[in-house]
PDB file of N, CA and C in Angstrom:
ATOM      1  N   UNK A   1      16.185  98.349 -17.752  1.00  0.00           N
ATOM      2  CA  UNK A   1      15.885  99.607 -18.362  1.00  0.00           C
ATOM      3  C   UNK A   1      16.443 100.711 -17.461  1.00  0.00           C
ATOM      4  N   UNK A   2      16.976 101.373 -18.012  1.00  0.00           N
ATOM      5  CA  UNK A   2      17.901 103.135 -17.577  1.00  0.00           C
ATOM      6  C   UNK A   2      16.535 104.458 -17.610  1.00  0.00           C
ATOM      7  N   UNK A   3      16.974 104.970 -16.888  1.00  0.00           N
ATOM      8  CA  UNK A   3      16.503 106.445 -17.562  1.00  0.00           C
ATOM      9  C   UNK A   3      16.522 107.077 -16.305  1.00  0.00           C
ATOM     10  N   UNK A   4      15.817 108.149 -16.415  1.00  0.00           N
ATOM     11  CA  UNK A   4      15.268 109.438 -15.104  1.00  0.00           C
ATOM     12  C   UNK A   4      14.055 109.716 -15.246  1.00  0.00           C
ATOM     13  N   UNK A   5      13.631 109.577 -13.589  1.00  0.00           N
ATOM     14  CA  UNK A   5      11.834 110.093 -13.694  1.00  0.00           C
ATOM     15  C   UNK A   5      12.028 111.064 -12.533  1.00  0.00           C
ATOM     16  N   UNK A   6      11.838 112.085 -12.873  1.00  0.00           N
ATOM     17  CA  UNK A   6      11.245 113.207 -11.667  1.00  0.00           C
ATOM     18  C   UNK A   6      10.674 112.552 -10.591  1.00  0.00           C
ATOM     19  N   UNK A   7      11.389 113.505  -9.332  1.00  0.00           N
ATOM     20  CA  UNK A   7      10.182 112.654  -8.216  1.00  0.00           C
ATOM     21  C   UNK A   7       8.925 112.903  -8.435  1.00  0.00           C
ATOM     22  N   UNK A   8       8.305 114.367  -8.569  1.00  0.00           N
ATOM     23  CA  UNK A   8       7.215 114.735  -8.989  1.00  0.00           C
ATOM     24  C   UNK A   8       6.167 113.097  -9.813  1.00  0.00           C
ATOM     25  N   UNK A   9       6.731 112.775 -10.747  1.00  0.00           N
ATOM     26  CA  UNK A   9       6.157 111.835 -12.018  1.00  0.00           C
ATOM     27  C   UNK A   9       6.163 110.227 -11.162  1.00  0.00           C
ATOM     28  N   UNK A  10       6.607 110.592  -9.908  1.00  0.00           N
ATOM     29  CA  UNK A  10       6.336 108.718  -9.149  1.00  0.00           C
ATOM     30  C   UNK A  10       5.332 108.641  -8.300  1.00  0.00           C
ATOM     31  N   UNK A  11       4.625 109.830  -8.371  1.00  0.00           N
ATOM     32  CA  UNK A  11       3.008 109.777  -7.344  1.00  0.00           C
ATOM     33  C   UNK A  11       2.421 110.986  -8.649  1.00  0.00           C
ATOM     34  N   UNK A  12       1.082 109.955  -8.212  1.00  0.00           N
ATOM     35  CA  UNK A  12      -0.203 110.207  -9.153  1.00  0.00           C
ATOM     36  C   UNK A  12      -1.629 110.570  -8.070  1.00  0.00           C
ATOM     37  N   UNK A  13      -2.679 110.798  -8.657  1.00  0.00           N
ATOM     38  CA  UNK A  13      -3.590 110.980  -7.765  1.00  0.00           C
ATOM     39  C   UNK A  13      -4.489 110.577  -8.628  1.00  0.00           C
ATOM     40  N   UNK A  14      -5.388 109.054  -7.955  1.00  0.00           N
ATOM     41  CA  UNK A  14      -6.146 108.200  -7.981  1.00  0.00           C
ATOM     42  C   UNK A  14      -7.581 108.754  -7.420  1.00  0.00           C
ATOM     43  N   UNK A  15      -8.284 108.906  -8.772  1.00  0.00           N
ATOM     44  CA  UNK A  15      -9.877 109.679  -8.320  1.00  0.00           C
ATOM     45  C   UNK A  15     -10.930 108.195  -8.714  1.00  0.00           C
ATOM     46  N   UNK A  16     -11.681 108.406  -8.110  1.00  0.00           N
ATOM     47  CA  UNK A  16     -12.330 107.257  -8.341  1.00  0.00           C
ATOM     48  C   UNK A  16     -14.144 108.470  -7.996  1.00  0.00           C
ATOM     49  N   UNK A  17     -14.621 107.969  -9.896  1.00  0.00           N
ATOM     50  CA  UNK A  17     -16.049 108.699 -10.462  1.00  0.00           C
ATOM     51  C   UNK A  17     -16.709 107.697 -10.602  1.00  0.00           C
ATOM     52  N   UNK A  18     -17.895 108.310 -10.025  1.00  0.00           N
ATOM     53  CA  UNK A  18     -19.154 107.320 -10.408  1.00  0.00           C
ATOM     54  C   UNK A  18     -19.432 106.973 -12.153  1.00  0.00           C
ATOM     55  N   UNK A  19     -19.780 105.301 -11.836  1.00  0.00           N
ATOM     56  CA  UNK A  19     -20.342 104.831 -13.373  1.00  0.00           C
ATOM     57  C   UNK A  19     -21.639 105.461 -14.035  1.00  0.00           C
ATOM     58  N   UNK A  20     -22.405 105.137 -12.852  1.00  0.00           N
ATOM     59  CA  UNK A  20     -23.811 105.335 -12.978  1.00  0.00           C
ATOM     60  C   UNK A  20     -24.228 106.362 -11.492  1.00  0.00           C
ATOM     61  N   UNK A  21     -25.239 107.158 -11.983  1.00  0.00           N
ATOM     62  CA  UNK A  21     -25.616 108.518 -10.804  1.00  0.00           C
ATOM     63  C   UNK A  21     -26.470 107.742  -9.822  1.00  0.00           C
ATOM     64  N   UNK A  22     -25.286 107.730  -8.612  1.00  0.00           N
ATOM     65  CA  UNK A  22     -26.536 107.281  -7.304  1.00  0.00           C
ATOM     66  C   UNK A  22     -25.838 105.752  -6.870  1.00  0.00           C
ATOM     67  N   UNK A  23     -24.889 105.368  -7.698  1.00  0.00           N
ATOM     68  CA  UNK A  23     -24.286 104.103  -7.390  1.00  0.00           C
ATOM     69  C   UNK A  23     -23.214 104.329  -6.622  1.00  0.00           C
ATOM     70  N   UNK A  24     -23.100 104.043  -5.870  1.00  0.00           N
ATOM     71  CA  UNK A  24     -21.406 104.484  -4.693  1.00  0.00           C
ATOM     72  C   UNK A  24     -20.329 102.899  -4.226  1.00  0.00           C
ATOM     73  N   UNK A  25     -21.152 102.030  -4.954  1.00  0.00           N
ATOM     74  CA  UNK A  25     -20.613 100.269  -4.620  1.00  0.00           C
ATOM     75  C   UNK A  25     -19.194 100.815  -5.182  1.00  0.00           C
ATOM     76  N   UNK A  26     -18.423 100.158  -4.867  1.00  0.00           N
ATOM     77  CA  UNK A  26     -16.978 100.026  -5.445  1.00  0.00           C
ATOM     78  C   UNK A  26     -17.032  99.535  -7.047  1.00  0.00           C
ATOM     79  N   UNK A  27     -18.086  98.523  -6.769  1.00  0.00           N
ATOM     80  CA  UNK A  27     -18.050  97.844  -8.361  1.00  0.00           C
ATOM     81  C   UNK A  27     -18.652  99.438  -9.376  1.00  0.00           C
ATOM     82  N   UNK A  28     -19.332 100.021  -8.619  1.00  0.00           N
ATOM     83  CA  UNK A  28     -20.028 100.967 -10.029  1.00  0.00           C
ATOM     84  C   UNK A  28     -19.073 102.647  -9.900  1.00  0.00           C
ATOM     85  N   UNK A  29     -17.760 102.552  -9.331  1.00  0.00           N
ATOM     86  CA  UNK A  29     -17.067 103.453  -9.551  1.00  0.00           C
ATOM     87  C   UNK A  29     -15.952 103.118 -10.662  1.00  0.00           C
ATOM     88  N   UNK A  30     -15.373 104.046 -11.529  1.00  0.00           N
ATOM     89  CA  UNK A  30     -14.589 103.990 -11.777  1.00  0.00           C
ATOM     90  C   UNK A  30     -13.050 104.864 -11.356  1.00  0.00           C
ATOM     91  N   UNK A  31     -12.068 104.293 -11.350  1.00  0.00           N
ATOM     92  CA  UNK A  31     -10.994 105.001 -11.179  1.00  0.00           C
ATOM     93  C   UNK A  31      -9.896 105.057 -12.357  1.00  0.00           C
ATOM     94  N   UNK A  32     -10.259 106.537 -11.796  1.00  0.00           N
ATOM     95  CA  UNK A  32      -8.685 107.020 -13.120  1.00  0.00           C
ATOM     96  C   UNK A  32      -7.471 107.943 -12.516  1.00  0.00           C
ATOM     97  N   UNK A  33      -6.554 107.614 -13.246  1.00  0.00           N
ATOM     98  CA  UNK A  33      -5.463 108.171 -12.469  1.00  0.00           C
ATOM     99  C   UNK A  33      -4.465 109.278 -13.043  1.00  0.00           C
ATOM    100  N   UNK A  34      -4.731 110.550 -12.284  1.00  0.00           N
ATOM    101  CA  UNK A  34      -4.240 111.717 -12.369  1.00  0.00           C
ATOM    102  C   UNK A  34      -2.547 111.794 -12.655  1.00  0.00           C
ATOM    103  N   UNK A  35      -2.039 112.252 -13.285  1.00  0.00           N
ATOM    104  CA  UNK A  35      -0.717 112.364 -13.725  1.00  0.00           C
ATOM    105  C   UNK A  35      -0.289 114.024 -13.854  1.00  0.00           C
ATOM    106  N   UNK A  36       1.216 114.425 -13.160  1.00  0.00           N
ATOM    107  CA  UNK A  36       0.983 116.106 -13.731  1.00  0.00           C
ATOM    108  C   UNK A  36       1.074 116.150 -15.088  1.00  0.00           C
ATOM    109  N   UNK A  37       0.865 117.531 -15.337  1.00  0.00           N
ATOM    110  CA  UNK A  37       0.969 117.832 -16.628  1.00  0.00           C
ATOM    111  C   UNK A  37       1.699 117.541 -17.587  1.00  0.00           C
ATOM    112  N   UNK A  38       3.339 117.874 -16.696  1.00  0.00           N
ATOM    113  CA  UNK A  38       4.767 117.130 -18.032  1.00  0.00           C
ATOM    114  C   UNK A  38       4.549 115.856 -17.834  1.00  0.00           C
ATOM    115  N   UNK A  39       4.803 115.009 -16.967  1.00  0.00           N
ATOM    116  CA  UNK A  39       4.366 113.680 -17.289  1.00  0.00           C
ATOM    117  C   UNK A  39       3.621 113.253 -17.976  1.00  0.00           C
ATOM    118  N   UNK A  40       1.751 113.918 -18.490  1.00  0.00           N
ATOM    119  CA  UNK A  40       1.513 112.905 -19.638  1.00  0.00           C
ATOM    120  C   UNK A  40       1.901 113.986 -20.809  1.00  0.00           C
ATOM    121  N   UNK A  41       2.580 115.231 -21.217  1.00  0.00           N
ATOM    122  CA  UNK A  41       3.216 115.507 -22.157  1.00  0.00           C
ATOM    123  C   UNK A  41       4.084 114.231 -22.220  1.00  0.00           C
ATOM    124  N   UNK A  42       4.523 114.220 -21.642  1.00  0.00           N
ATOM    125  CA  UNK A  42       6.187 113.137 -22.210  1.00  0.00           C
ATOM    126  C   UNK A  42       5.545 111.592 -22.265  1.00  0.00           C
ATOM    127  N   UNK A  43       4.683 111.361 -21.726  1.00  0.00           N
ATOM    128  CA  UNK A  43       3.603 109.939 -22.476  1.00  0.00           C
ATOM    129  C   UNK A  43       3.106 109.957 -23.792  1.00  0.00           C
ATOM    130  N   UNK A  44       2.680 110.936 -23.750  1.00  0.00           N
ATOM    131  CA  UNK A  44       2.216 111.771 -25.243  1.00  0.00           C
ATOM    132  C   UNK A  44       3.091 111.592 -26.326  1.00  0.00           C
ATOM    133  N   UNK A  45       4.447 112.492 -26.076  1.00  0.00           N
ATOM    134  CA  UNK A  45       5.799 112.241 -27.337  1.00  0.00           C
ATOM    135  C   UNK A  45       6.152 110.599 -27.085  1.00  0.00           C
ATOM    136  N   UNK A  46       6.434 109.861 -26.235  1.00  0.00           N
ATOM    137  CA  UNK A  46       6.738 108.647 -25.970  1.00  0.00           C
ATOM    138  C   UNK A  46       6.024 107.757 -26.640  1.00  0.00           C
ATOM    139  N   UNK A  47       4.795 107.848 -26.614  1.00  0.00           N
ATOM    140  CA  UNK A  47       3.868 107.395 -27.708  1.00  0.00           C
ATOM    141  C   UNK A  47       3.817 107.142 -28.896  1.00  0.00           C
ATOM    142  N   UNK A  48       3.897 108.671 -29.387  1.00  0.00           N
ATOM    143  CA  UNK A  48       4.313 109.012 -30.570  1.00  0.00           C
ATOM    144  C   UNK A  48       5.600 108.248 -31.381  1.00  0.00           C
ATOM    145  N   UNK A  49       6.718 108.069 -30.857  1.00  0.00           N
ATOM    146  CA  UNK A  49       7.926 107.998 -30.949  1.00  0.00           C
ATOM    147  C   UNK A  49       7.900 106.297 -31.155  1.00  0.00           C
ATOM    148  N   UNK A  50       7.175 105.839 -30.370  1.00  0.00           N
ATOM    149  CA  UNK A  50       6.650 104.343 -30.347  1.00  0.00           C
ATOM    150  C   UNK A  50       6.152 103.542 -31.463  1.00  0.00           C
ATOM    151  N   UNK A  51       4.666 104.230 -31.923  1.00  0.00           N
ATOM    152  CA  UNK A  51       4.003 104.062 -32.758  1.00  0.00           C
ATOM    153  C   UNK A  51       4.706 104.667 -34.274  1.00  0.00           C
ATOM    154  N   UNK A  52       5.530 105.412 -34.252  1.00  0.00           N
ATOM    155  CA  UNK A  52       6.877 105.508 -35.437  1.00  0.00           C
ATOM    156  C   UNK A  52       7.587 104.700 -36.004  1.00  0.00           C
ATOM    157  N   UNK A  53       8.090 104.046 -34.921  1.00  0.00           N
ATOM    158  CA  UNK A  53       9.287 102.774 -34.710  1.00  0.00           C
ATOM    159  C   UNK A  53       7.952 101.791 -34.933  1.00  0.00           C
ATOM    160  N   UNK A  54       7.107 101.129 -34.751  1.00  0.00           N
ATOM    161  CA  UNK A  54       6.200  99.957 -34.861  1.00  0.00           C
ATOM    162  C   UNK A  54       5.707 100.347 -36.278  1.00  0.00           C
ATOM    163  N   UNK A  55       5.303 101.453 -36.972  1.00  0.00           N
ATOM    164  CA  UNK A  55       4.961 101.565 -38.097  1.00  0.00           C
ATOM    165  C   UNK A  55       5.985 101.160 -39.092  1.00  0.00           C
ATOM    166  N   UNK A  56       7.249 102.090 -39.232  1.00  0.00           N
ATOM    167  CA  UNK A  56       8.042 101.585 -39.808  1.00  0.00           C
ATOM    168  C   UNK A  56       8.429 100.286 -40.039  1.00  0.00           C
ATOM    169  N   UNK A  57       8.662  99.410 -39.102  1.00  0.00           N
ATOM    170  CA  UNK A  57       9.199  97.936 -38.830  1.00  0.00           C
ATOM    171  C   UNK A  57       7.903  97.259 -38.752  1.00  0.00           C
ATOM    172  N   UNK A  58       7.042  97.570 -39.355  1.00  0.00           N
ATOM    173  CA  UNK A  58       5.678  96.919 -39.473  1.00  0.00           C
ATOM    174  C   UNK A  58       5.020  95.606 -38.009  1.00  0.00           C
ATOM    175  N   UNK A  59       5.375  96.286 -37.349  1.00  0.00           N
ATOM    176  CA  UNK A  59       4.876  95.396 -36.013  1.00  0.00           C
ATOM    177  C   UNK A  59       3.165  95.742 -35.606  1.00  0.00           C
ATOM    178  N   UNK A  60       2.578  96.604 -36.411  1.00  0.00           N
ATOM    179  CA  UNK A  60       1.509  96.101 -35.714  1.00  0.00           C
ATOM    180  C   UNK A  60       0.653  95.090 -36.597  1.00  0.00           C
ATOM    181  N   UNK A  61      -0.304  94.642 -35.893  1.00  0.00           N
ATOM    182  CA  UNK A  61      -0.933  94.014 -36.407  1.00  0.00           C
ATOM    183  C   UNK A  61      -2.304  94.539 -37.113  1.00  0.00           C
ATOM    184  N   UNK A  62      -2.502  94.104 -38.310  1.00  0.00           N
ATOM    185  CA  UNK A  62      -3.803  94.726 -38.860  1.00  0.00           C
ATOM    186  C   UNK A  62      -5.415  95.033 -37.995  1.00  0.00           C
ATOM    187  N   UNK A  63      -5.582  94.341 -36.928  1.00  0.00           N
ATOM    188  CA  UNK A  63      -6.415  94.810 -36.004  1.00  0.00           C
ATOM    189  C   UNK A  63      -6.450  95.919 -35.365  1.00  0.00           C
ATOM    190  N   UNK A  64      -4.887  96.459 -35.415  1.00  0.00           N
ATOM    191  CA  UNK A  64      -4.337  97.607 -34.275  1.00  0.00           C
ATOM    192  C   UNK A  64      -4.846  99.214 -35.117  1.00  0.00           C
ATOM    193  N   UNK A  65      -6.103  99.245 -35.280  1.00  0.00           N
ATOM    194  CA  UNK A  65      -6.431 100.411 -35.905  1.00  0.00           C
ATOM    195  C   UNK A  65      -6.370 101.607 -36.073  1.00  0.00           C
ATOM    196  N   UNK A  66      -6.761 101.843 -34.440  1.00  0.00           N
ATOM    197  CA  UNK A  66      -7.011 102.846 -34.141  1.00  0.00           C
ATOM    198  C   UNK A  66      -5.129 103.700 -33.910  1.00  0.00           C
ATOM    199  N   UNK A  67      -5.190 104.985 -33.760  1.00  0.00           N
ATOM    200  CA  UNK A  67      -4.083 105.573 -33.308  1.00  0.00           C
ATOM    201  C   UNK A  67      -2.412 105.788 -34.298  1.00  0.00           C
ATOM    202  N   UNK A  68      -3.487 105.533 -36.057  1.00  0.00           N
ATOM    203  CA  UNK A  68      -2.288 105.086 -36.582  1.00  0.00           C
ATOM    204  C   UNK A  68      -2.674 106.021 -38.210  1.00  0.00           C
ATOM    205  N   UNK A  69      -1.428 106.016 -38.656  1.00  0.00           N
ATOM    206  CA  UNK A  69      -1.538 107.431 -40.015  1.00  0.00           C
ATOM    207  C   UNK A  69      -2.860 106.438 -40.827  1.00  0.00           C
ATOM    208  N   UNK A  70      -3.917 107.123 -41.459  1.00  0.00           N
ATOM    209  CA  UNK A  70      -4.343 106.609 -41.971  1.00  0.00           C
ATOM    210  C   UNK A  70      -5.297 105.405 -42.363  1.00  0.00           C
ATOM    211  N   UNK A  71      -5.744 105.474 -39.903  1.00  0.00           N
ATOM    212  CA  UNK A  71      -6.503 104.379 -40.230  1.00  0.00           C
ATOM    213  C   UNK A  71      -7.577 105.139 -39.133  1.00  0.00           C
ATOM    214  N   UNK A  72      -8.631 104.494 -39.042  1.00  0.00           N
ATOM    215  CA  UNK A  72      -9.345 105.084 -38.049  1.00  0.00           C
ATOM    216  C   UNK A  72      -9.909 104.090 -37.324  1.00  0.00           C
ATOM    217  N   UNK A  73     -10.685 104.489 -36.226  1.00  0.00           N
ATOM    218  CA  UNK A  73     -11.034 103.279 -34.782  1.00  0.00           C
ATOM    219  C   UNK A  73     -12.381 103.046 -35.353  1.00  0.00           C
ATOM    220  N   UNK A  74     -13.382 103.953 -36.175  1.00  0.00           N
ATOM    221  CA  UNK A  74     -14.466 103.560 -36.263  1.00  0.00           C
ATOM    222  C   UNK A  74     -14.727 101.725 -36.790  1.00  0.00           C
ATOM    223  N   UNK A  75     -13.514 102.408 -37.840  1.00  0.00           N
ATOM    224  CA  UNK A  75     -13.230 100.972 -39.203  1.00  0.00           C
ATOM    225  C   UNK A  75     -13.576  99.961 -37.966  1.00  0.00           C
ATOM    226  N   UNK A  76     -13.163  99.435 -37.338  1.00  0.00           N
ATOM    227  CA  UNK A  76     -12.779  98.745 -36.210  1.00  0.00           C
ATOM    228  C   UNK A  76     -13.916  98.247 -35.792  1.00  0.00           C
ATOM    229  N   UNK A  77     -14.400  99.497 -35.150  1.00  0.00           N
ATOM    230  CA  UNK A  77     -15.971  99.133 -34.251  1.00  0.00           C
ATOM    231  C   UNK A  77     -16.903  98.917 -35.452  1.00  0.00           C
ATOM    232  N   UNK A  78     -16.374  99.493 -36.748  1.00  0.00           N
ATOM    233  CA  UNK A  78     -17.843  98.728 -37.510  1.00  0.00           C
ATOM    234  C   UNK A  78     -17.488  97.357 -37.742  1.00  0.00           C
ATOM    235  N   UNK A  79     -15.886  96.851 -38.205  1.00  0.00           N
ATOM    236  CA  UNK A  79     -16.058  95.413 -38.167  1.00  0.00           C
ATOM    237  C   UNK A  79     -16.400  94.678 -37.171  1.00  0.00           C
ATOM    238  N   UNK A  80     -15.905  94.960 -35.738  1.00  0.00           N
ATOM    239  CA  UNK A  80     -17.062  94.058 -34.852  1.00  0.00           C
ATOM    240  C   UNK A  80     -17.878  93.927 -34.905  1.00  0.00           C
ATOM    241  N   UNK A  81     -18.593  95.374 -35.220  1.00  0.00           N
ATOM    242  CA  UNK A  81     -20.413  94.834 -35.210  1.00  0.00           C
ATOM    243  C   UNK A  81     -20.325  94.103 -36.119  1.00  0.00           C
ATOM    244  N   UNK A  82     -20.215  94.261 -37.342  1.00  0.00           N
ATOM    245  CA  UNK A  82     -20.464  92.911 -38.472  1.00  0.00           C
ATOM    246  C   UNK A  82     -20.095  91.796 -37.987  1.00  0.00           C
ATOM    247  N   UNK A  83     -19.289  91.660 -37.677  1.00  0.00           N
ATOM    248  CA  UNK A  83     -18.804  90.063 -37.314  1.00  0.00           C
ATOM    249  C   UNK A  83     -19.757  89.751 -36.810  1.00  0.00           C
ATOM    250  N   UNK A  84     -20.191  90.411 -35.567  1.00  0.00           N
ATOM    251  CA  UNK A  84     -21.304  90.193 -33.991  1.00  0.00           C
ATOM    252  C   UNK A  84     -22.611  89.683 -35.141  1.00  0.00           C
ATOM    253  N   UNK A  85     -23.030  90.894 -35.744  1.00  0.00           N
ATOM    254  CA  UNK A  85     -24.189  90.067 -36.514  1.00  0.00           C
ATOM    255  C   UNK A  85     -23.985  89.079 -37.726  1.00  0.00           C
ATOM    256  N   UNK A  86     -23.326  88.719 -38.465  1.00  0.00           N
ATOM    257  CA  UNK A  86     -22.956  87.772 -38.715  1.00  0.00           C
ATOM    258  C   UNK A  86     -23.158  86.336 -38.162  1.00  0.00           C
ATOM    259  N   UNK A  87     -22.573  86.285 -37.036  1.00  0.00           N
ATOM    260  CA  UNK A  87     -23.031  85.068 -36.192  1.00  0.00           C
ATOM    261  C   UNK A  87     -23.674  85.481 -35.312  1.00  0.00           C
ATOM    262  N   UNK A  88     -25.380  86.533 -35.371  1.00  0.00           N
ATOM    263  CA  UNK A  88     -26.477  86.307 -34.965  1.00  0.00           C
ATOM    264  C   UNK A  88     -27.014  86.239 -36.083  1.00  0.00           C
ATOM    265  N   UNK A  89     -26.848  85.965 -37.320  1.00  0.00           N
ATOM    266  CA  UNK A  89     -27.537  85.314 -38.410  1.00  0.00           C
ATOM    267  C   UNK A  89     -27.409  83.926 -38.678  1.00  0.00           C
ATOM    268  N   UNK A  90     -26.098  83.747 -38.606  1.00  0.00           N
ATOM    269  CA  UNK A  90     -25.736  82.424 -38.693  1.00  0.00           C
ATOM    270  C   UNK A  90     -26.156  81.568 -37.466  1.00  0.00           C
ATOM    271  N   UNK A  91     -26.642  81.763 -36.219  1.00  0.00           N
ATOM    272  CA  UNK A  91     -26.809  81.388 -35.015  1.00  0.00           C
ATOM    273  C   UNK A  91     -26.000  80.485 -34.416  1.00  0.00           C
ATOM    274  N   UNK A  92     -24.775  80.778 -34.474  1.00  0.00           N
ATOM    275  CA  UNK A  92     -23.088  80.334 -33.888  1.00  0.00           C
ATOM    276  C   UNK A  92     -22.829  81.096 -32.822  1.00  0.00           C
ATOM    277  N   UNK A  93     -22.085  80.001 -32.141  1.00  0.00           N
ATOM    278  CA  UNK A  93     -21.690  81.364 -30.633  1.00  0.00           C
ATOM    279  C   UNK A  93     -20.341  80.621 -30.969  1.00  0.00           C
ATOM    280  N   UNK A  94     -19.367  81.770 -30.172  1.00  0.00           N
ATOM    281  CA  UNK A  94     -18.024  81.772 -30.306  1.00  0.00           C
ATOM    282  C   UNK A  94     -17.451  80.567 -29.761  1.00  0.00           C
ATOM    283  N   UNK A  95     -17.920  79.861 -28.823  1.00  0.00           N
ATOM    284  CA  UNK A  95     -17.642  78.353 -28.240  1.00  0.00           C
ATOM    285  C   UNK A  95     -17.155  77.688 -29.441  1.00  0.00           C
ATOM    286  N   UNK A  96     -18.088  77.991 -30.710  1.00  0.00           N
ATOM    287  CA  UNK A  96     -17.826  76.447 -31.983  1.00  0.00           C
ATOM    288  C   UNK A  96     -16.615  76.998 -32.785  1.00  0.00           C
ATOM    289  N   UNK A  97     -16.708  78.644 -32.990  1.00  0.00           N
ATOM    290  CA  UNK A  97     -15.712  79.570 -33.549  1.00  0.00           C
ATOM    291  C   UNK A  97     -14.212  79.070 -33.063  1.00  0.00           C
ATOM    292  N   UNK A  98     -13.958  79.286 -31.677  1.00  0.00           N
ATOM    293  CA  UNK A  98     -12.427  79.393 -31.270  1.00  0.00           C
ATOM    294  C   UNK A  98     -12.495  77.624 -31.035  1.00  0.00           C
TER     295      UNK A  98
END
């Protein structure tokens, strides 16, 4: 792969926020990572430009809900839950499933 990245866009700044108030373990921080401004603009259109090309040429897959003309993430999280209760009615665990 070709292209150009600003030096600016090859260092980020790595903050690391508490999960829970009063927890300081490594395990109960999370870290997220700071990007300048044009950099996640141009993640942003890159994205975009992505999810264009995969729509058209039909590459995603019907699970891929969220982030797309006309579909929404809820759809999504409500079919998990159904599924989830589903087999806590049926009293199946995913072991017999996959």
């Amino acid at each position: 792969m070709e292209g150009f990245a600003p030096w600016r866009w090859k260092y980020c700044l790595d903050v690391m926020i508490l999960k829970r108030l009063g927890v300081t373990e490594l395990s109960g921080l999370r870290t997220i990572v700071l990007f300048p401004v044009d950099c996640n603009y141009a993640f942003k259109h890159i994205r975009r430009e992505m999810m264009k090309i995969a729509e058209t040429t039909k590459s995603l897959v019907p699970e891929q809900c969220g982030s797309q003309k006309k579909h929404r993430s809820i759809d999504l999280a409500v079919n998990k839950t159904l599924t989830f209760d589903g087999f806590k009615a049926n009293q199946k665990s995913w072991g017999n499933v996959l």
